[in-house]
PDB file of N, CA and C in Angstrom:
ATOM      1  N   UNK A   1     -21.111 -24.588 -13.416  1.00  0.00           N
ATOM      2  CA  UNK A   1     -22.154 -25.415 -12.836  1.00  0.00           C
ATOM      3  C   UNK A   1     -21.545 -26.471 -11.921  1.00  0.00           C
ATOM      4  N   UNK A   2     -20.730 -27.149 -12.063  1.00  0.00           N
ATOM      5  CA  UNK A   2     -19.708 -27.770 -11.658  1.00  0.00           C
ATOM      6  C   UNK A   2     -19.126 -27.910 -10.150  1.00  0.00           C
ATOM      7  N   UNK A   3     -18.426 -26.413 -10.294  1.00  0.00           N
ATOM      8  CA  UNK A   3     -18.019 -25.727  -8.841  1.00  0.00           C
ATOM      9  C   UNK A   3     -19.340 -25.316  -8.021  1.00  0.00           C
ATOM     10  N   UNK A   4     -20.836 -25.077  -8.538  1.00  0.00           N
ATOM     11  CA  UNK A   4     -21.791 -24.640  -7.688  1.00  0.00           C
ATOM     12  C   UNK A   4     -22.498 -26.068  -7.381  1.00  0.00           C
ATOM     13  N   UNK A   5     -22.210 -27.075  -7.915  1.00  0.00           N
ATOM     14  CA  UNK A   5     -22.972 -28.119  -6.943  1.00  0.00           C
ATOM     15  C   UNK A   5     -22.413 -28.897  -6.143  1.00  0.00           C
ATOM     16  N   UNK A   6     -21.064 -28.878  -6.774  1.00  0.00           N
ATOM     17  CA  UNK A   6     -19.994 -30.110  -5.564  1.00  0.00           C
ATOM     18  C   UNK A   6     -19.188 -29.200  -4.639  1.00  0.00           C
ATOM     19  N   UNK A   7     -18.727 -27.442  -4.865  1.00  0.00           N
ATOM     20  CA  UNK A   7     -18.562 -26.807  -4.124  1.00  0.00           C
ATOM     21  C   UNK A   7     -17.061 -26.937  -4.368  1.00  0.00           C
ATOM     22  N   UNK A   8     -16.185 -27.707  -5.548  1.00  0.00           N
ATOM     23  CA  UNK A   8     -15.423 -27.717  -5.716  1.00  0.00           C
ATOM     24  C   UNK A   8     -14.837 -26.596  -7.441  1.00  0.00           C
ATOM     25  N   UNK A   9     -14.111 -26.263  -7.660  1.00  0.00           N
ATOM     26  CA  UNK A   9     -13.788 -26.103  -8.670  1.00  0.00           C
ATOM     27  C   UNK A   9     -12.698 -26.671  -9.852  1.00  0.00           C
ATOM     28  N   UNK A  10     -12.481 -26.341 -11.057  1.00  0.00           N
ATOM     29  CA  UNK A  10     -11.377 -27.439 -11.787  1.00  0.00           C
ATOM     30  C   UNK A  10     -10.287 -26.340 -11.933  1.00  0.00           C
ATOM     31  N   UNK A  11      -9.226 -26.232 -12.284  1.00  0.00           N
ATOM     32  CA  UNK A  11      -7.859 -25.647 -11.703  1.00  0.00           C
ATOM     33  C   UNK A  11      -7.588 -25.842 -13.340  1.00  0.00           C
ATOM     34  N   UNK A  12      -7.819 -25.020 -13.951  1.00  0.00           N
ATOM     35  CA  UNK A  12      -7.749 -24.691 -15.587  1.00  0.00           C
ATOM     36  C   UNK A  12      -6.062 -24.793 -15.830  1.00  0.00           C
ATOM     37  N   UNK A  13      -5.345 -24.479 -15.079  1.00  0.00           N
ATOM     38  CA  UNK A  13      -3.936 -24.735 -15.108  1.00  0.00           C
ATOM     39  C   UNK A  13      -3.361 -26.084 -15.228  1.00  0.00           C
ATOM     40  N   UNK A  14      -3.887 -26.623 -14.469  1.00  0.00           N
ATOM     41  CA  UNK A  14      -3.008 -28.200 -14.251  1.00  0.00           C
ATOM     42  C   UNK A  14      -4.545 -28.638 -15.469  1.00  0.00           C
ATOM     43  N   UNK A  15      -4.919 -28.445 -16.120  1.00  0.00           N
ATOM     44  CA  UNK A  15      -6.062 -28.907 -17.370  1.00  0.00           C
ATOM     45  C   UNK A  15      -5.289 -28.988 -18.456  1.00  0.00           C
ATOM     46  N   UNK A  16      -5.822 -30.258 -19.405  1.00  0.00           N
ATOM     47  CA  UNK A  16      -5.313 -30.353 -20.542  1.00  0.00           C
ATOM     48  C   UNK A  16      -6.307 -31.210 -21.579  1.00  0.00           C
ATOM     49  N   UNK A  17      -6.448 -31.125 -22.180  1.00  0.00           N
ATOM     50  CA  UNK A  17      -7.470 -31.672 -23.077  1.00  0.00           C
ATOM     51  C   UNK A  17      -6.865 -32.686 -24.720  1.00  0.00           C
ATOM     52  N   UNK A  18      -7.195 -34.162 -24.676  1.00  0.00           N
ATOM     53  CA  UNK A  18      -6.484 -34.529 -25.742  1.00  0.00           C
ATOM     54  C   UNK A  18      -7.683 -35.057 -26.745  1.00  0.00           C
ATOM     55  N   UNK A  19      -6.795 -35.131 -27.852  1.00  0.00           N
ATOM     56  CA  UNK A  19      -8.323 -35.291 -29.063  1.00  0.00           C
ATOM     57  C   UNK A  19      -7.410 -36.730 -30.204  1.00  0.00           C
ATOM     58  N   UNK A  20      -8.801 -36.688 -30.813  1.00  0.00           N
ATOM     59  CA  UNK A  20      -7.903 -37.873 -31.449  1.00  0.00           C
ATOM     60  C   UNK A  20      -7.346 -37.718 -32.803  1.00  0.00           C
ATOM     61  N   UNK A  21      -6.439 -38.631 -32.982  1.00  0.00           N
ATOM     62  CA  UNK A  21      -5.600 -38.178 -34.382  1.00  0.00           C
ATOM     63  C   UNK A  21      -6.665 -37.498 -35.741  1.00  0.00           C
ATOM     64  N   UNK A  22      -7.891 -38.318 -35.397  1.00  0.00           N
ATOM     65  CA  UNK A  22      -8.581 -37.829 -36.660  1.00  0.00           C
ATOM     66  C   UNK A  22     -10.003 -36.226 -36.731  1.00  0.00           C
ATOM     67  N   UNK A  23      -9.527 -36.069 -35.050  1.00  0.00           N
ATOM     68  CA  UNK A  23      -9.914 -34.566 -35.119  1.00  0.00           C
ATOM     69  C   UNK A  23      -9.441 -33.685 -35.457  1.00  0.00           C
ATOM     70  N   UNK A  24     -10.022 -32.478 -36.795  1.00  0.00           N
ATOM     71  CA  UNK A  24      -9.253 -31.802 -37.599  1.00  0.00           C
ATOM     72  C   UNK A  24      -8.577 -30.269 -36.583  1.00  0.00           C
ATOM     73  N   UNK A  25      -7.935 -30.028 -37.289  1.00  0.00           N
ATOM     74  CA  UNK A  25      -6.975 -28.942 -36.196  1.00  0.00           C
ATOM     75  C   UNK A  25      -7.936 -27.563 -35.942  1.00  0.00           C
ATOM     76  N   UNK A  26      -8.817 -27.306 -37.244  1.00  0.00           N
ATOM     77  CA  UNK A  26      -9.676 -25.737 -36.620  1.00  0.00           C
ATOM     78  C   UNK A  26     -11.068 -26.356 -35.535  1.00  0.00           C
ATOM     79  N   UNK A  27     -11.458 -27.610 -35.825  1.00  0.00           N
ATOM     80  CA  UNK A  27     -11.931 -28.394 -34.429  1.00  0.00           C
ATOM     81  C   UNK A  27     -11.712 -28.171 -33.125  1.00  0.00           C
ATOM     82  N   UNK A  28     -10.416 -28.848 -33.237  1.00  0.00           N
ATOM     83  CA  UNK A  28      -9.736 -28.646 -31.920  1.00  0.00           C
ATOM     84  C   UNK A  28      -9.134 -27.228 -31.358  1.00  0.00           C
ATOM     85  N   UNK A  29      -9.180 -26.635 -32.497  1.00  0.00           N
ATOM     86  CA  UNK A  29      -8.701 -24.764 -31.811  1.00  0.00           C
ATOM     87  C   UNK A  29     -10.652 -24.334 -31.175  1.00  0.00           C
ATOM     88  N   UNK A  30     -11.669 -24.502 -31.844  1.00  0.00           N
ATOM     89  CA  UNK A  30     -12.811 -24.183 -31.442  1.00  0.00           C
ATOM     90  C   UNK A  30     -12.718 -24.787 -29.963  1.00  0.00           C
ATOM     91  N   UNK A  31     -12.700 -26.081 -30.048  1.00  0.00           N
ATOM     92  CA  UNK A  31     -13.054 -26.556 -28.565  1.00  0.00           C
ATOM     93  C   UNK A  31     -12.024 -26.132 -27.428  1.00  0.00           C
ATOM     94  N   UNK A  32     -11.054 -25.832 -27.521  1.00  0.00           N
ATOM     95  CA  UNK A  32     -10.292 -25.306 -26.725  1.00  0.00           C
ATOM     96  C   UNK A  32     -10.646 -24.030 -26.606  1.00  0.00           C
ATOM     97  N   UNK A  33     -10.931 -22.980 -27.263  1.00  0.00           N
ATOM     98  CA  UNK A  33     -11.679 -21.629 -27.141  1.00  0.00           C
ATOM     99  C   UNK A  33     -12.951 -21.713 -26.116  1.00  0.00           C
ATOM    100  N   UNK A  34     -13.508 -22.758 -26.791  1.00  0.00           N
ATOM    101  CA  UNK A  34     -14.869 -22.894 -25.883  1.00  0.00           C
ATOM    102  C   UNK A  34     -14.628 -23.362 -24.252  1.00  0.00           C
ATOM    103  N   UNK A  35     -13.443 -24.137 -24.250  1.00  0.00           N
ATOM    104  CA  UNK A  35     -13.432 -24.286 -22.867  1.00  0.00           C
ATOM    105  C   UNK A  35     -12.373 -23.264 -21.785  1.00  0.00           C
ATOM    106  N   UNK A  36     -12.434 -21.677 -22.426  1.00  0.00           N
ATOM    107  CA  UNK A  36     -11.804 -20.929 -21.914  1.00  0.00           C
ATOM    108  C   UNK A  36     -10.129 -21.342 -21.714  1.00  0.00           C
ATOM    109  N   UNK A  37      -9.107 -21.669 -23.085  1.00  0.00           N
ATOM    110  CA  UNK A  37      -8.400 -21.923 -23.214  1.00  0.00           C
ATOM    111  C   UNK A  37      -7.066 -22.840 -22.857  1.00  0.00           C
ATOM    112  N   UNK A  38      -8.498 -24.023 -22.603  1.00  0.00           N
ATOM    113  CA  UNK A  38      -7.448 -25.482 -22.128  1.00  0.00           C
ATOM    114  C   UNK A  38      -6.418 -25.599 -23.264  1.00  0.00           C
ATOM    115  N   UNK A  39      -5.545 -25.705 -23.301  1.00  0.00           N
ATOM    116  CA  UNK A  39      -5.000 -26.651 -24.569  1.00  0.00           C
ATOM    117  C   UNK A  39      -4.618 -28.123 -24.630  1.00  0.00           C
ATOM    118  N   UNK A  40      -4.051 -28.760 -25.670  1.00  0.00           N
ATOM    119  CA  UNK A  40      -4.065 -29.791 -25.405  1.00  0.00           C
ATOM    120  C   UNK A  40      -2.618 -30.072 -25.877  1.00  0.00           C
ATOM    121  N   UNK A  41      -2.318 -30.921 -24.844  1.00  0.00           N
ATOM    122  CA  UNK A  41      -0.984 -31.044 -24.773  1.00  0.00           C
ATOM    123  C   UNK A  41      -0.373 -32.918 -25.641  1.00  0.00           C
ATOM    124  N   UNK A  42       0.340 -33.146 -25.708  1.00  0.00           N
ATOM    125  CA  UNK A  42       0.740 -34.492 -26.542  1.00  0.00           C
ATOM    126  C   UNK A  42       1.425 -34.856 -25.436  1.00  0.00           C
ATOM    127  N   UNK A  43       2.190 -34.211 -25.072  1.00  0.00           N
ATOM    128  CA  UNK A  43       3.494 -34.500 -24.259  1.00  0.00           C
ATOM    129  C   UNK A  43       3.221 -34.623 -22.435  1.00  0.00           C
ATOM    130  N   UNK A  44       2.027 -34.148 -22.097  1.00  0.00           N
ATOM    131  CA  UNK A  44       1.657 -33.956 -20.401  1.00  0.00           C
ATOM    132  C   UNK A  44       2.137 -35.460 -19.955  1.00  0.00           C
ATOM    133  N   UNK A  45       2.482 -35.290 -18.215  1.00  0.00           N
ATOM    134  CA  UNK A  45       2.402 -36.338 -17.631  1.00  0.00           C
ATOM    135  C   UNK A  45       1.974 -36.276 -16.345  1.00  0.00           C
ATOM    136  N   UNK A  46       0.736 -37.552 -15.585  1.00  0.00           N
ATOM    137  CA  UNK A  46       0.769 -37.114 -14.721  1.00  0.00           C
ATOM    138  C   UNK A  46       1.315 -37.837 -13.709  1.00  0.00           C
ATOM    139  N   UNK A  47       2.119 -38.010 -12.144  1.00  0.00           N
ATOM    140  CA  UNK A  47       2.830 -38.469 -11.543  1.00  0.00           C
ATOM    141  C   UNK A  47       4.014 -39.472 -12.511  1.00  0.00           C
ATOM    142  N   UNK A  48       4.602 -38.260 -13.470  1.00  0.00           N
ATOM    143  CA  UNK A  48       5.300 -39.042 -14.497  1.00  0.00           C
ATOM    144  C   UNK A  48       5.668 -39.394 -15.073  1.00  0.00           C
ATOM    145  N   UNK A  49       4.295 -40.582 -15.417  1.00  0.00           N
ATOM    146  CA  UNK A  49       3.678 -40.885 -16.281  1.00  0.00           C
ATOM    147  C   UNK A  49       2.968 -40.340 -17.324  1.00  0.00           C
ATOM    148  N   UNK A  50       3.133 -40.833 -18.842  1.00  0.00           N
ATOM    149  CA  UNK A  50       2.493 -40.082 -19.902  1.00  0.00           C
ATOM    150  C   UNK A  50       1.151 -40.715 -19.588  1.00  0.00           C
ATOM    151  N   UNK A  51       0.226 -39.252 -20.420  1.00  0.00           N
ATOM    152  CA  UNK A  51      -1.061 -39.769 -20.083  1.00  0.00           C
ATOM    153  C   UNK A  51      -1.427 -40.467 -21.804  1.00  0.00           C
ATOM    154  N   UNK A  52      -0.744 -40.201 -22.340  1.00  0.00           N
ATOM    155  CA  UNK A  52      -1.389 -40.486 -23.994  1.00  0.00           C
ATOM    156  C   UNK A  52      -0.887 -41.761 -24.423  1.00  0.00           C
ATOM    157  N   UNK A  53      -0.786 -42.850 -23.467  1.00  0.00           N
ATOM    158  CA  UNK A  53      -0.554 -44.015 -23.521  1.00  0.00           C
ATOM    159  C   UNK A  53      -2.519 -45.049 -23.783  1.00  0.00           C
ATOM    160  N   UNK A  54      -2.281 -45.742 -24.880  1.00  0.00           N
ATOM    161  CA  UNK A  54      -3.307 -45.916 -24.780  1.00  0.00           C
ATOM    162  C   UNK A  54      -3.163 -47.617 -25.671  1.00  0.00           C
ATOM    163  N   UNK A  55      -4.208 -48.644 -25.471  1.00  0.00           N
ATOM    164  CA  UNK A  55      -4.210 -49.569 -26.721  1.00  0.00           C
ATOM    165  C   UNK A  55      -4.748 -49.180 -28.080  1.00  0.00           C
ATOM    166  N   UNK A  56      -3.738 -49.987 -28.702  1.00  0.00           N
ATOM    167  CA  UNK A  56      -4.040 -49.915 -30.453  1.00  0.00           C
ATOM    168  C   UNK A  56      -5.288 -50.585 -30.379  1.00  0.00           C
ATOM    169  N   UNK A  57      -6.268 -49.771 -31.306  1.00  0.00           N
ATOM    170  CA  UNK A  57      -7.323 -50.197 -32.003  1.00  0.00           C
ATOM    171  C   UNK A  57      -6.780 -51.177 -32.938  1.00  0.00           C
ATOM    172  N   UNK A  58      -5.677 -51.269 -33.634  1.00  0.00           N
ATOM    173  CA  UNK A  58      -5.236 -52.323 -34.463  1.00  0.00           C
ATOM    174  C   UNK A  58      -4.590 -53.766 -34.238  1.00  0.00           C
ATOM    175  N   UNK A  59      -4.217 -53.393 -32.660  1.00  0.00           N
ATOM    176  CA  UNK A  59      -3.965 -54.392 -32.269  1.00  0.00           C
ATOM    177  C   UNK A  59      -4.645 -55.788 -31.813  1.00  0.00           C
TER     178      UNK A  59
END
């Protein structure tokens, strides 16, 4: 739907999908199935840079 209204498409390759510590692992295998096999990476970076840099909720 995506690619038919902006005329662009998303490049499933350079895709990665991250979830949070307290999403359970057969979760996250479903949703990655469902999105025609993004996975999700811990380690990606982009120009880099890690993307899984984030603030502590505890902090």
């Amino acid at each position: 739907k995506y690619r038919l209204f902006t005329g662009q498409a998303v490049n499933l390759n350079k895709s990665a999908i991250f979830f949070s510590r307290n999403t359970p692992q057969p979760l996250q295998a479903i949703i990655c199935s469902a999105l025609n096999g993004i996975t999700s990476h811990r380690s990606t970076r982009y120009l880099g840079l890690p993307l899984g840099i984030g603030k502590s909720k505890k902090e």
